[in-house]
Protein backbone atom coordinates (compact mmCIF):
# COMPACT_ATOMS: atom_id res chain seq x y z
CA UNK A 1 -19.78 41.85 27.48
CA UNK A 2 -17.80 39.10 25.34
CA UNK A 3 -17.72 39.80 21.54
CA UNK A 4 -20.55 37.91 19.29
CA UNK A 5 -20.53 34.72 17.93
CA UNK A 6 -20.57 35.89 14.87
CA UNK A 7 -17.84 38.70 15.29
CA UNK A 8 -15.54 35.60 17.01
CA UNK A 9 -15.96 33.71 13.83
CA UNK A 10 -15.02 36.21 11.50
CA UNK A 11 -12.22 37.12 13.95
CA UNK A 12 -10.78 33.74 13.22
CA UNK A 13 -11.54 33.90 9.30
CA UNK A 14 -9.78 36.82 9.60
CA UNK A 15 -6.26 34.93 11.49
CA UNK A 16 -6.90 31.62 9.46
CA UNK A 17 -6.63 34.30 5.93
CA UNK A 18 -3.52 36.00 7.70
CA UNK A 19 -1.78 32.49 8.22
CA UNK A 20 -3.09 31.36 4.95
CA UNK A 21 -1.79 33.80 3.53
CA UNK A 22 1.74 33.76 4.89
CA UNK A 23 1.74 29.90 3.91
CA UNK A 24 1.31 30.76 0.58
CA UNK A 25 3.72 32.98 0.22
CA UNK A 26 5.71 31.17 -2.22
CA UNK A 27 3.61 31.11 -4.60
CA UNK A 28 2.57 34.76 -4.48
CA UNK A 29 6.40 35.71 -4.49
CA UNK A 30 6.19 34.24 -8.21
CA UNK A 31 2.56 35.70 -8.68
CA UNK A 32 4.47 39.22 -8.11
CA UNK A 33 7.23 38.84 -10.26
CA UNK A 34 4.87 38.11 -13.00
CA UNK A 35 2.96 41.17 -12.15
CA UNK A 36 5.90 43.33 -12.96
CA UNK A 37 6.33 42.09 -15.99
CA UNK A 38 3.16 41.28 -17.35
CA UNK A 39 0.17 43.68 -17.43
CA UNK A 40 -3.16 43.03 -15.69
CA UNK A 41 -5.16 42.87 -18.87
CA UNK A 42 -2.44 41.06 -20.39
CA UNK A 43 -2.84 38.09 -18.54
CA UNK A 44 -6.73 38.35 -18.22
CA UNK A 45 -6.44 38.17 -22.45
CA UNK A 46 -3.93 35.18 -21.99
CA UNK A 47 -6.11 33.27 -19.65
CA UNK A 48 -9.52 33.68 -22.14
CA UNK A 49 -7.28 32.75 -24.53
CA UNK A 50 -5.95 29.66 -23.24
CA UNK A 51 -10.12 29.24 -22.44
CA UNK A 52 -10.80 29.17 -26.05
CA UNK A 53 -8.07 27.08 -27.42
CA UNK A 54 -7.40 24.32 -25.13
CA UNK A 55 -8.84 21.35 -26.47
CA UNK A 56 -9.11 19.61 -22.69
CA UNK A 57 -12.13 18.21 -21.14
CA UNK A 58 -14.10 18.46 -23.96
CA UNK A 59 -14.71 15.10 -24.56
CA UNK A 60 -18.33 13.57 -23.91
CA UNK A 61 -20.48 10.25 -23.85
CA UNK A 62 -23.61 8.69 -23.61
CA UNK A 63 -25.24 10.75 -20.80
CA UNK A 64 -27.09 8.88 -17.75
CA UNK A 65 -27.54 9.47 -14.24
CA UNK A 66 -28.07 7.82 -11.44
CA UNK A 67 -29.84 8.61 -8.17
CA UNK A 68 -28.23 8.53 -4.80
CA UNK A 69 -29.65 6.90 -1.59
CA UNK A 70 -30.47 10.31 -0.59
CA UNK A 71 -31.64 11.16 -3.60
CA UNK A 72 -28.87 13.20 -5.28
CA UNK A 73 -28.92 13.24 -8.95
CA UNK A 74 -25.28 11.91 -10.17
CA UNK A 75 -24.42 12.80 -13.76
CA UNK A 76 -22.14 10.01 -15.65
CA UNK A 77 -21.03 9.39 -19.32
CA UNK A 78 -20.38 6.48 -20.86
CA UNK A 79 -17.87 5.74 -23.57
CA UNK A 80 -18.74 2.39 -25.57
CA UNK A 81 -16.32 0.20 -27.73
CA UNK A 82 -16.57 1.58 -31.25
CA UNK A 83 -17.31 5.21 -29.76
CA UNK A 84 -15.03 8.10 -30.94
CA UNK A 85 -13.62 5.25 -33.51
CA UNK A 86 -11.51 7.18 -36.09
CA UNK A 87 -8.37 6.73 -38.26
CA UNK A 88 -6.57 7.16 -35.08
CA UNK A 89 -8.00 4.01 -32.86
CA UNK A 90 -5.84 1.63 -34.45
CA UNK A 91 -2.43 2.89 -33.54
CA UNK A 92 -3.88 3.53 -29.91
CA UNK A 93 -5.40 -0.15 -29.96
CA UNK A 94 -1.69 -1.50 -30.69
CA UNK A 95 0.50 0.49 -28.47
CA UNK A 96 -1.97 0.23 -25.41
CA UNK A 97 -3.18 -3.62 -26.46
CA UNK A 98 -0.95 -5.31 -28.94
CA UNK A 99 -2.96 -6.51 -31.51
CA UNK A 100 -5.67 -8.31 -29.71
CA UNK A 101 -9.02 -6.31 -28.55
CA UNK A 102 -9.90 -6.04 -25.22
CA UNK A 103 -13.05 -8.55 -23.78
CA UNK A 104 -15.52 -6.71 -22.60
CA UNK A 105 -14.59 -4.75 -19.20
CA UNK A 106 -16.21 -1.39 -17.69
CA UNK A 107 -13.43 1.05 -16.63
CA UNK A 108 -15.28 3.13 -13.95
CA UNK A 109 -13.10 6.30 -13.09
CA UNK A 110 -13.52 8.84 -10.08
CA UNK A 111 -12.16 11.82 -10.08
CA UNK A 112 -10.99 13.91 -6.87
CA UNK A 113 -11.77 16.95 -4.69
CA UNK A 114 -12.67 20.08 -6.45
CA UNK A 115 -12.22 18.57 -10.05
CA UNK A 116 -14.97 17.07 -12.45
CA UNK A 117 -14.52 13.78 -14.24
CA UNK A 118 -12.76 15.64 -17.37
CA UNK A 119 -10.08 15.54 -14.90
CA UNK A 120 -9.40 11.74 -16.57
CA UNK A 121 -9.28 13.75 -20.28
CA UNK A 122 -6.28 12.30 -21.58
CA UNK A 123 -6.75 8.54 -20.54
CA UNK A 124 -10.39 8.88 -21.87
CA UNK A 125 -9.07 10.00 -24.84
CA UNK A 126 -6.45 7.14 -25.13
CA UNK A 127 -9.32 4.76 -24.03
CA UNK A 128 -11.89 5.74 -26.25
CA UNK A 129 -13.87 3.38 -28.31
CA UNK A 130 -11.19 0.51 -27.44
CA UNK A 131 -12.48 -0.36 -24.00
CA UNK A 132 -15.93 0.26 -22.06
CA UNK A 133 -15.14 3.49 -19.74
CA UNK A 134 -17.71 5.36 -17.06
CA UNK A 135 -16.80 9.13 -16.04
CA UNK A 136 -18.97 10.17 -13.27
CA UNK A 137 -19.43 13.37 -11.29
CA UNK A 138 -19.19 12.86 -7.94
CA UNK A 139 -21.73 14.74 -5.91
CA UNK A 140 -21.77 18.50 -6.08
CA UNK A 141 -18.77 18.80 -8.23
CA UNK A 142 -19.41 18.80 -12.45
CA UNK A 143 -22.84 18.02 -13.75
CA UNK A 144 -23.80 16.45 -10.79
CA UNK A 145 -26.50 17.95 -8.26
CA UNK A 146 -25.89 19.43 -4.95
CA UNK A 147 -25.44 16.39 -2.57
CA UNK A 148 -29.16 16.53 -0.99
CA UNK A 149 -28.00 15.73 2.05
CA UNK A 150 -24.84 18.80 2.28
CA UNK A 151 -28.26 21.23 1.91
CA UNK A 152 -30.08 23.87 3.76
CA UNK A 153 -29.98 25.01 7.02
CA UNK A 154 -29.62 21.20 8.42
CA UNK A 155 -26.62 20.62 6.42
CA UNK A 156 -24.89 17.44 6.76
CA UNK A 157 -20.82 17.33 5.69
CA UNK A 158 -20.08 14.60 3.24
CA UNK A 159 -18.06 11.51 3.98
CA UNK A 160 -16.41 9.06 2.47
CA UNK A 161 -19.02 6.62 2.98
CA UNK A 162 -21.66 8.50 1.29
CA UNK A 163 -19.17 8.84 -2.01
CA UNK A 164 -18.63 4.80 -1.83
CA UNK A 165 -22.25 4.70 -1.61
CA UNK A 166 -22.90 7.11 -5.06
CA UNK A 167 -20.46 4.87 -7.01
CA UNK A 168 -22.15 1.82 -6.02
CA UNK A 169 -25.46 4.06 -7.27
CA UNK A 170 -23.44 5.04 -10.41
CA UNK A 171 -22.20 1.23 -11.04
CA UNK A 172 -25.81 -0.18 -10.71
CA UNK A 173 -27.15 1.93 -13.70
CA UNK A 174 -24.41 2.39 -15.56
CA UNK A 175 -22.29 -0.93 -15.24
CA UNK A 176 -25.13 -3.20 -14.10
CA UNK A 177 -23.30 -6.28 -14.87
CA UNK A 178 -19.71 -7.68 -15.98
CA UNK A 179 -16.53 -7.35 -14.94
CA UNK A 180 -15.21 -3.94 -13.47
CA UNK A 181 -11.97 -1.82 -13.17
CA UNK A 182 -12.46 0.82 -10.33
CA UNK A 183 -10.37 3.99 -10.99
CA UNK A 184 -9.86 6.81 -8.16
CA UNK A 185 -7.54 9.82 -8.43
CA UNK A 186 -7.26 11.18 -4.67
CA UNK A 187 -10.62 11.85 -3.00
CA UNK A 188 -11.48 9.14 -5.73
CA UNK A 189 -9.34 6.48 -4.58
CA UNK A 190 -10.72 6.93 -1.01
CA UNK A 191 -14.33 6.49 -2.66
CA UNK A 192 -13.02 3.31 -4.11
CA UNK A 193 -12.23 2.33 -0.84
CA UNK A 194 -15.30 2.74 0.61
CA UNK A 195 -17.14 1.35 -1.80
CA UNK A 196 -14.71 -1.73 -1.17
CA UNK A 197 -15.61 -1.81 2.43
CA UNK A 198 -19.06 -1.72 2.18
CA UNK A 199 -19.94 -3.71 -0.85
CA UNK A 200 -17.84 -6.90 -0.52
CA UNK A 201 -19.86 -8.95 -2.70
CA UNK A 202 -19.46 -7.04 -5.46
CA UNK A 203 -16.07 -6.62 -5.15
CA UNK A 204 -15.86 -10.69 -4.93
CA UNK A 205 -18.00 -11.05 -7.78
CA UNK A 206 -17.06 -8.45 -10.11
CA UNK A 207 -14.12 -6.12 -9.88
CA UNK A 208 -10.68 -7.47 -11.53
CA UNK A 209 -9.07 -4.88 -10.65
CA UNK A 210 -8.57 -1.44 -9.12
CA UNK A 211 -6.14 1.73 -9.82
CA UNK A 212 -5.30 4.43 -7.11
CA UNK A 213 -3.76 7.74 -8.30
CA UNK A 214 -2.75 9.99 -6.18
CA UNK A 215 -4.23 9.29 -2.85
CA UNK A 216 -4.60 7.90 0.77
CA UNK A 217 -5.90 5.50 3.02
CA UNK A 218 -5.81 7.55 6.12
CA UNK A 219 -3.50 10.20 8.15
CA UNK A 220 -4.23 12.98 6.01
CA UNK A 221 -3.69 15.22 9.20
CA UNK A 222 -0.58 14.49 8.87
CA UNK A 223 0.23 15.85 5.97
CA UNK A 224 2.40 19.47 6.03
CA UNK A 225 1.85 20.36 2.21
CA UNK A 226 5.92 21.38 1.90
CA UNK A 227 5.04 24.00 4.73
CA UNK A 228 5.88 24.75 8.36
CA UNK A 229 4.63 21.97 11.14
CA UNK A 230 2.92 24.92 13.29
CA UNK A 231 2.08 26.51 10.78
CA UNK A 232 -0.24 24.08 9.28
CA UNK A 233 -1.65 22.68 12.72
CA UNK A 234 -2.80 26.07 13.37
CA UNK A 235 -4.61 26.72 10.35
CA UNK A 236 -6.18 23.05 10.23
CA UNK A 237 -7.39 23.58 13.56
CA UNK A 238 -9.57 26.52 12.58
CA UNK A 239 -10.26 25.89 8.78
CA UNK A 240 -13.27 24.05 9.11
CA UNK A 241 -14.73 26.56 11.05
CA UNK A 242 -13.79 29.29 8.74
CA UNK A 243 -14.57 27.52 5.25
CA UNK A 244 -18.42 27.04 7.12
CA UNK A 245 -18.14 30.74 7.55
CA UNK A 246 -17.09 31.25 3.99
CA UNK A 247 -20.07 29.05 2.58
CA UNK A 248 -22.82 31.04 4.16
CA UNK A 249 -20.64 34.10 2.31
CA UNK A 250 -20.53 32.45 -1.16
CA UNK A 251 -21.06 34.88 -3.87
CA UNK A 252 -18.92 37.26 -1.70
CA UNK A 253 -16.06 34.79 -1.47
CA UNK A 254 -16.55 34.00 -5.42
CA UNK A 255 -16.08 37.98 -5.81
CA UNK A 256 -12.67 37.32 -3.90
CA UNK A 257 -11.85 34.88 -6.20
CA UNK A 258 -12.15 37.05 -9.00
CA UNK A 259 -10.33 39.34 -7.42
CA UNK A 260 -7.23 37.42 -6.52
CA UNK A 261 -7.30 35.06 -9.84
CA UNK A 262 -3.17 35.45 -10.64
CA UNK A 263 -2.58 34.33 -6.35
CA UNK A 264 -5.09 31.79 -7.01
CA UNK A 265 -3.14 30.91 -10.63
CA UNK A 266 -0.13 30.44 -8.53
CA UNK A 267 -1.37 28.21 -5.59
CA UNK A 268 -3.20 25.92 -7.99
CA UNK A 269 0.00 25.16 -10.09
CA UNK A 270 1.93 24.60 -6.71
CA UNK A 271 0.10 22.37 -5.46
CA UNK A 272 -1.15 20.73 -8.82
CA UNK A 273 2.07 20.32 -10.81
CA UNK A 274 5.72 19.72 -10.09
CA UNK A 275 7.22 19.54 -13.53
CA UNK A 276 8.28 23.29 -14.50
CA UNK A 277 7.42 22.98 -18.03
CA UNK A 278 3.83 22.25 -17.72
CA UNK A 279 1.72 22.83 -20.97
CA UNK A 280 -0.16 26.49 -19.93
CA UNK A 281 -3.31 25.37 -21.42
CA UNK A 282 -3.12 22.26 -19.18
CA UNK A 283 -2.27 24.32 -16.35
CA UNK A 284 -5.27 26.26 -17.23
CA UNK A 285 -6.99 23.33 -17.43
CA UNK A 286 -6.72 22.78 -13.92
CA UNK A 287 -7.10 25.77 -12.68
CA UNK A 288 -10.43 26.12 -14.56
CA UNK A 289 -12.17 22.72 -12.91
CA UNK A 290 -10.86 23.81 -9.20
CA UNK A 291 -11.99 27.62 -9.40
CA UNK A 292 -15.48 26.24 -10.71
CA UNK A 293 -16.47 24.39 -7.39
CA UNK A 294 -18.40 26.72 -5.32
CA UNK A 295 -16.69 27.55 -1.70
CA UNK A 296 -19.72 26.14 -0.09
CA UNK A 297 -18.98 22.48 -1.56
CA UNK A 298 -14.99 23.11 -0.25
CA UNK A 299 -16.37 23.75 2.78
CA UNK A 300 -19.13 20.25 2.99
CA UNK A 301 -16.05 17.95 1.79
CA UNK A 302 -13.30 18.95 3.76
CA UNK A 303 -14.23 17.63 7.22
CA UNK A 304 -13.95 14.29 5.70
CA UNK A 305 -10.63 13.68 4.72
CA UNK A 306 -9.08 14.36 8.53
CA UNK A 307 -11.43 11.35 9.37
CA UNK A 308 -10.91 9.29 6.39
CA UNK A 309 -9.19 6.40 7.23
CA UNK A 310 -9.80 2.75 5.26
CA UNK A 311 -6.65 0.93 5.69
CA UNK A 312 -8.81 -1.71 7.30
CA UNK A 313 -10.67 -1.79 4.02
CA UNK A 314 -7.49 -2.68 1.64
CA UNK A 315 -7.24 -6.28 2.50
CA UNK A 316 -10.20 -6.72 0.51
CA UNK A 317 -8.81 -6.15 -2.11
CA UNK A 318 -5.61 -8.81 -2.17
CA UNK A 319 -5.33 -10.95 -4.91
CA UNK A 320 -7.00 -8.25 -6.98
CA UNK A 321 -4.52 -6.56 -9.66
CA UNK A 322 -3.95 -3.44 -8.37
CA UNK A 323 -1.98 -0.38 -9.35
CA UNK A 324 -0.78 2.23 -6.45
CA UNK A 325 0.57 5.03 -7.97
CA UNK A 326 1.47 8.80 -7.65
CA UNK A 327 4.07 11.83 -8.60
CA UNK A 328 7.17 12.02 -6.84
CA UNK A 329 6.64 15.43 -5.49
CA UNK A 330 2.86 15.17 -4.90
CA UNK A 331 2.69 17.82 -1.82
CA UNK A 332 -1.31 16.96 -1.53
CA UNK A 333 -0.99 13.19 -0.85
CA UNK A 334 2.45 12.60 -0.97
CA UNK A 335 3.83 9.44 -2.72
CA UNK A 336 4.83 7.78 0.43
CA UNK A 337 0.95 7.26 1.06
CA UNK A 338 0.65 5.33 -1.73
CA UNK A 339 3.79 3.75 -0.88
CA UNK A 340 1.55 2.90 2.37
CA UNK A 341 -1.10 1.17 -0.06
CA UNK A 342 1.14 -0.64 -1.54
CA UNK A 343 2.57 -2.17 1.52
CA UNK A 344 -1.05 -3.28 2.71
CA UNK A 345 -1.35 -5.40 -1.05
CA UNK A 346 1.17 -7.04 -1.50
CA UNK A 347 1.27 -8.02 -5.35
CA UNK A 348 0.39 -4.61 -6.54
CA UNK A 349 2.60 -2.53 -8.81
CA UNK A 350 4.05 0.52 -7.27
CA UNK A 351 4.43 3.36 -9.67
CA UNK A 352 6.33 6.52 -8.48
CA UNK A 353 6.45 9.19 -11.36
CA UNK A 354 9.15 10.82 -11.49
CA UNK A 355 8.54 15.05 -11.20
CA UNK A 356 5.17 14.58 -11.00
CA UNK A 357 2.68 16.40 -8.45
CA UNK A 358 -0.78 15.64 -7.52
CA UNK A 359 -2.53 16.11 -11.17
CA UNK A 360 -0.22 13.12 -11.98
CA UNK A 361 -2.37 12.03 -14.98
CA UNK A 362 -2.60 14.91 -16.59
CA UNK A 363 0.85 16.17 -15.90
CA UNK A 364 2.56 12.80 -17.28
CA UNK A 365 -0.73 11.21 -19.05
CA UNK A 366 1.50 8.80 -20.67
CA UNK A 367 3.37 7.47 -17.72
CA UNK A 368 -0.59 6.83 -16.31
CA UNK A 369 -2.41 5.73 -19.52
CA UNK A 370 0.40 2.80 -20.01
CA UNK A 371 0.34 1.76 -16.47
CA UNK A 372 -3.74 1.81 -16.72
CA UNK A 373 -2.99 -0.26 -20.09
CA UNK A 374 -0.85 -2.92 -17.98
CA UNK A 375 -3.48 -2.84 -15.42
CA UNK A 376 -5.85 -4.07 -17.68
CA UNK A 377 -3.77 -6.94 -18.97
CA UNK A 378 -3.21 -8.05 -15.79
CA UNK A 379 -6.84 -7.81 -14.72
CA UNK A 380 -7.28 -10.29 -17.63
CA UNK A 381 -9.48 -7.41 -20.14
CA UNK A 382 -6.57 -8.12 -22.64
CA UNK A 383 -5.53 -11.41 -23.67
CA UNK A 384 -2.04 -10.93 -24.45
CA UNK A 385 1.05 -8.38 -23.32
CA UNK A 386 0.99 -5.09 -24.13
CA UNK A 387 4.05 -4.02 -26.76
CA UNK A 388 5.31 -0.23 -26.69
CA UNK A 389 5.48 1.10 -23.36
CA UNK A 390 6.60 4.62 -22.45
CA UNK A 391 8.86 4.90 -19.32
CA UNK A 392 7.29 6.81 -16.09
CA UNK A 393 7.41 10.27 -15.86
CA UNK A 394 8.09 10.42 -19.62
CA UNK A 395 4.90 12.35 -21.77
């Protein structure tokens, strides 16, 4: 008699965590030098410390939320003009804006896969009180509920659509009128693009402009993460497969976590950061918002970025200002996909950061804030140039 179903499947969770594992190996290698240096309990105290001292992502607005078409509850903050207002605002007003205000705009930002919208922390912070900013959750990640839809034993994997769809849920309660700036950091750019392909209109009637960070319009399966060709094909053919398999095993696979926190340490920098002198507590940052989002909501998203493909949808968006750009050495969506963007609009700026990896904007928040600034003026929110300007990849 053949072997089970379920003994097959956990046969291949078992090769897809061998090859995994071998893939990462790299990382590790560094995790283990660390480990002979550095206690355990050492770094456990280090990491709780970094918890308690890192002033990121704790910046909040005017609560709301907004309901999805399948009735997922989607958490988003406003930040008003005048909000956050202290000694501070006008210094930030003149190097982001001259010495003109901004006319009233709605910055709407999406964050990306695994993160929360504190993932935008330091160009909220440059932001606040000067211009009109959303920061939404997108479903299942942050304050937001579990996508409806992604539940139960009838589960249904989330696409791209759907996300498009919540923002143009978000933007009706939130932003319900007046002129819009859409901006998506990875699996938020491609829900900028959906909501561009689905909601012409709108994007006719209201958006002046739109700002993708670090992400893609399609061919995702092509990308090799700075590994081995066969080695990647073979664990993307069986991942999806396994991560289901994971998600039915989720506070087992959150033990794991647990377990393995200095690997994990290691992987997320890889594939987060390319600049070797990374603030820790930033670092920590990151690592924090990725290790929060349950295995189960890995496993409903991932499906959908080997289909996502909305090049088709980018020509709606010509003679919009629009800002492509990404880190140099972004090994998630590498910079020549936004290179590809770029090449569909022709008119929009093309930033490449120099040493910067996927977490662009808050590995070089500078480099992004400025370009988000320039954005802006050219979407017509500020009257006038903008003055001091701090070169990419400089923070």
């Amino acid at each position: 008699m053949g072997e089970s179903s379920s003994g097959g499947t956990w046969r291949r969770a078992g090769f897809a965590g061998a090859a995994i594992g071998v893939l990462a190996a790299g990382a590790a290698a560094g995790v283990a030098v660390e480990r002979l240096t550095v206690g355990r309990s050492v770094r456990q105290k280090a990491r709780l410390a970094l918890d308690a001292a890192g002033p990121y992502g704790g910046l909040r607005g005017t609560p709301g939320r907004a309901l999805a078409d399948d009735g997922t509850v989607l958490y988003y903050e406003v930040d008003e003009v005048g909000d956050g207002d202290g000694a501070e605002a006008p210094a930030r007003l003149r190097r982001l804006f001259g010495r003109r205000r901004p006319v009233p705009v709605t910055v709407v930002f999406s964050h990306g896969y695994c993160l929360n919208q504190d993932s935008w922390h330091f160009q909220r912070a440059a932001l606040r009180g000067l211009v009109r900013t959303v920061h939404w959750d997108q479903r299942s990640h942050g304050r937001s509920g579990q996508g409806v839809a992604q539940a139960g034993s009838g589960a249904v994997p989330v696409s791209i659509d759907q996300l498009g769809r919540d923002l143009k849920a978000v933007v009706d309660v939130a932003a319900p009128e007046g002129p819009l700036v859409l901006v998506g950091h990875s699996m938020g750019g491609m829900t900028v693009m959906a909501f561009a392909e689905q909601y012409p209109e709108l994007m006719r009637d209201r958006v002046v402009g739109v700002a993708f960070v670090g992400t893609s319009a399609g061919k995702l399966n092509e990308v090799t993460y700075g590994l081995p060709v066969m080695g990647v094909n073979a664990v993307r053919r069986i991942l999806p497969g396994v991560l289901r398999t994971l998600g039915a095993q989720a506070e087992l696979v959150e033990r794991g976590r647990r377990a393995t926190a200095d690997l994990f340490a290691g992987l997320v920098k890889k594939y987060s950061f390319a600049s070797k002198d990374v603030d820790p507590a930033v670092a920590r940052f990151a690592e924090r918002m990725i290790e929060s989002t349950p295995i189960d909501v890995v496993a409903a998203f991932y499906p959908a970025f080997a289909e996502h493909d909305k090049s088709a949808a980018l020509p709606a968006l010509r003679g919009l200002p629009v800002l492509a750009l990404a880190g140099d050495r972004d090994l998630v969506t590498p910079s020549s996909h936004t290179e590809a963007i770029a090449a569909l609009l022709p008119g929009a700026e093309l930033v490449i950061v120099p040493d910067g990896g996927h977490l662009v904007m808050l590995e070089h928040p500078e480099a992004v804030t400025d370009r988000l600034a320039d954005l802006l003026v050219r979407a017509g929110a500020v009257p006038e140039p903008t003055t001091a300007r701090t070169e990419p990849g400089k923070s």
